[in-house]
C-alpha atoms as a PDB file:
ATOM      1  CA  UNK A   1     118.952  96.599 113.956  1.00  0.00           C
ATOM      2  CA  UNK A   2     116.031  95.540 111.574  1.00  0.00           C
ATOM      3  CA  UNK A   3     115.263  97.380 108.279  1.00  0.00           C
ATOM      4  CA  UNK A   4     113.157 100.221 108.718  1.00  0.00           C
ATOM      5  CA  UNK A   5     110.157 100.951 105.927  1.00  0.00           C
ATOM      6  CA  UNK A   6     108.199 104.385 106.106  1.00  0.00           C
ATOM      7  CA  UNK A   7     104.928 104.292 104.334  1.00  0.00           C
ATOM      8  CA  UNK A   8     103.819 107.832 103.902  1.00  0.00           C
ATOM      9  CA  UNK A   9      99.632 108.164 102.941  1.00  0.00           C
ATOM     10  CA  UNK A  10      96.982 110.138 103.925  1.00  0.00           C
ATOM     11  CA  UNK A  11      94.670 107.496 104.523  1.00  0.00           C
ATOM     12  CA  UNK A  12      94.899 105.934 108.275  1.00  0.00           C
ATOM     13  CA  UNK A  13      92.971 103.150 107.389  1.00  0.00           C
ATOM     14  CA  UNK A  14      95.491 101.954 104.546  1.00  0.00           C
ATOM     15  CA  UNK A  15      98.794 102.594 106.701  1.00  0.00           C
ATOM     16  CA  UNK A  16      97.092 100.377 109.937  1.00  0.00           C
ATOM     17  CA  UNK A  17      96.278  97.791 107.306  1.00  0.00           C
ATOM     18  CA  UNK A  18      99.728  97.727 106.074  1.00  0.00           C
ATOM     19  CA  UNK A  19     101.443  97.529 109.637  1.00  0.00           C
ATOM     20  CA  UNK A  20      99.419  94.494 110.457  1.00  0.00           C
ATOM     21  CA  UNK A  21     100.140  92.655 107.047  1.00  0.00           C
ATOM     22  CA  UNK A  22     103.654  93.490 107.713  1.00  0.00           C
ATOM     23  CA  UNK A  23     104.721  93.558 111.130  1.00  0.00           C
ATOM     24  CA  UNK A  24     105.329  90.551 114.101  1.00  0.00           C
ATOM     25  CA  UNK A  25     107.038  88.833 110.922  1.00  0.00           C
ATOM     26  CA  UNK A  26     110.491  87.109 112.734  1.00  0.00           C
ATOM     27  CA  UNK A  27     112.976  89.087 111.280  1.00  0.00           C
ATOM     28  CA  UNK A  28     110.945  91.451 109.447  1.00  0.00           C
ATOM     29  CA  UNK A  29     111.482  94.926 109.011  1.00  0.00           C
ATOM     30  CA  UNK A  30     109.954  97.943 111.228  1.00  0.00           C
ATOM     31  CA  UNK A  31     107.460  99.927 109.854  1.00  0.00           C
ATOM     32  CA  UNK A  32     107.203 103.338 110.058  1.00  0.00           C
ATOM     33  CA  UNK A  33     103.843 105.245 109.063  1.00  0.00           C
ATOM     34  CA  UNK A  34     103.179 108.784 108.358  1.00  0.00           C
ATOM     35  CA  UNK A  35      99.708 110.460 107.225  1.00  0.00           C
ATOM     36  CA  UNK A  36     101.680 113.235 105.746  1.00  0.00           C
ATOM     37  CA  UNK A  37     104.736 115.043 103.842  1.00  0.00           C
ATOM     38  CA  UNK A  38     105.398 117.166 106.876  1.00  0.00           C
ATOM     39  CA  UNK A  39     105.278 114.131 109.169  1.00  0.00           C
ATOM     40  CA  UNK A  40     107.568 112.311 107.062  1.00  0.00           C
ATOM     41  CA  UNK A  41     110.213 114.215 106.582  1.00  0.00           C
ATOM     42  CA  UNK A  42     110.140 115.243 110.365  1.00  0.00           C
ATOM     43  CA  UNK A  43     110.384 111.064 110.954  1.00  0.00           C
ATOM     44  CA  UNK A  44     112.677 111.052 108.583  1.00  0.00           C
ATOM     45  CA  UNK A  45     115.146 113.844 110.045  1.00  0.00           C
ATOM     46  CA  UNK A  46     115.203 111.427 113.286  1.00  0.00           C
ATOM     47  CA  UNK A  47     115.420 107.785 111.909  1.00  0.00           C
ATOM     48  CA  UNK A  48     117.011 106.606 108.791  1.00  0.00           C
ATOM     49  CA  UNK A  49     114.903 104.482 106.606  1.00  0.00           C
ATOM     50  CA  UNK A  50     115.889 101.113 103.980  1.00  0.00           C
ATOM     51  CA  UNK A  51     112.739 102.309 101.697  1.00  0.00           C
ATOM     52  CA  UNK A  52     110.258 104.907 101.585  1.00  0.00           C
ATOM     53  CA  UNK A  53     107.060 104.324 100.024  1.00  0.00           C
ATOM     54  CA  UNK A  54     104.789 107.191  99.376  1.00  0.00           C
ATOM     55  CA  UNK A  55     100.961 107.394  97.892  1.00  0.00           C
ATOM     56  CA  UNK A  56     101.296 109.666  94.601  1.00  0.00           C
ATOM     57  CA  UNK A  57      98.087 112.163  95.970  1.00  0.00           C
ATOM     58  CA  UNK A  58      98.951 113.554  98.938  1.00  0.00           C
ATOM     59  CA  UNK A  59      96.972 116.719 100.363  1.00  0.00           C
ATOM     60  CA  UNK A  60      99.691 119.916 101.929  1.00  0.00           C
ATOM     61  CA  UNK A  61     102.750 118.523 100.267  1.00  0.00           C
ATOM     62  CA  UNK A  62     102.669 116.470  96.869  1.00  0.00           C
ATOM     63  CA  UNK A  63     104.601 113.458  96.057  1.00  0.00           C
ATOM     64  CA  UNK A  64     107.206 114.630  93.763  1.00  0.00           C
ATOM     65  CA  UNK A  65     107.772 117.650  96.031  1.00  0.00           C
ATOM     66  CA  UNK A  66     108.359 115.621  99.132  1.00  0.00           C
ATOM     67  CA  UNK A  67     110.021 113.354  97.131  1.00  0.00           C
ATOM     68  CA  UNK A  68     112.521 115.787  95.785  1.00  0.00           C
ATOM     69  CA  UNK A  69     113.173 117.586  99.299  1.00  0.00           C
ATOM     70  CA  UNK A  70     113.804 113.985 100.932  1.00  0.00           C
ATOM     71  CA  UNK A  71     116.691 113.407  97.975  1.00  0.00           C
ATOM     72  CA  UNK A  72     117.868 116.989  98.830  1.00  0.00           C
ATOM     73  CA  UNK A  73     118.558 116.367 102.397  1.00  0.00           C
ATOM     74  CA  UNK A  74     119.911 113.016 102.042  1.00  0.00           C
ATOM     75  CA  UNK A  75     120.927 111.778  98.378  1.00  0.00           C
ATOM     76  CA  UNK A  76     121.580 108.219  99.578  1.00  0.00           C
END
């Protein structure tokens, strides 16, 4: 199973940039995208992730609040 990376940010245009810089690579890892906190940690109760990448401004749910409920439910 390839590496999976979520990239969490509320900008669309940044995240569909990012999956075609980064995907279609031979051996490359999946990408994940989420426009949101919420999102994220609903993708992120499903799938398990190699690295998590988040934009520090997020609208709803701030960084270092999503950050510290994703290291609550799963300290590795």
């Amino acid at each position: 199973m390839p590496e999976r990376i979520l990239f969490v940010d509320d900008d669309g245009r940044y995240l569909e940039s990012l999956g075609r810089t980064l995907t279609g690579r031979e051996g490359g890892p999946e990408i994940l995208h989420a426009r949101s906190g919420p999102e994220a940690l609903d993708i992120l109760a499903r799938e398990s992730v190699y690295l998590l990448v988040t934009d520090l401004d997020m609208p709803r749910l701030n960084s270092l609040e999503f950050l510290h409920r994703v290291r609550s439910g799963d300290p590795g």
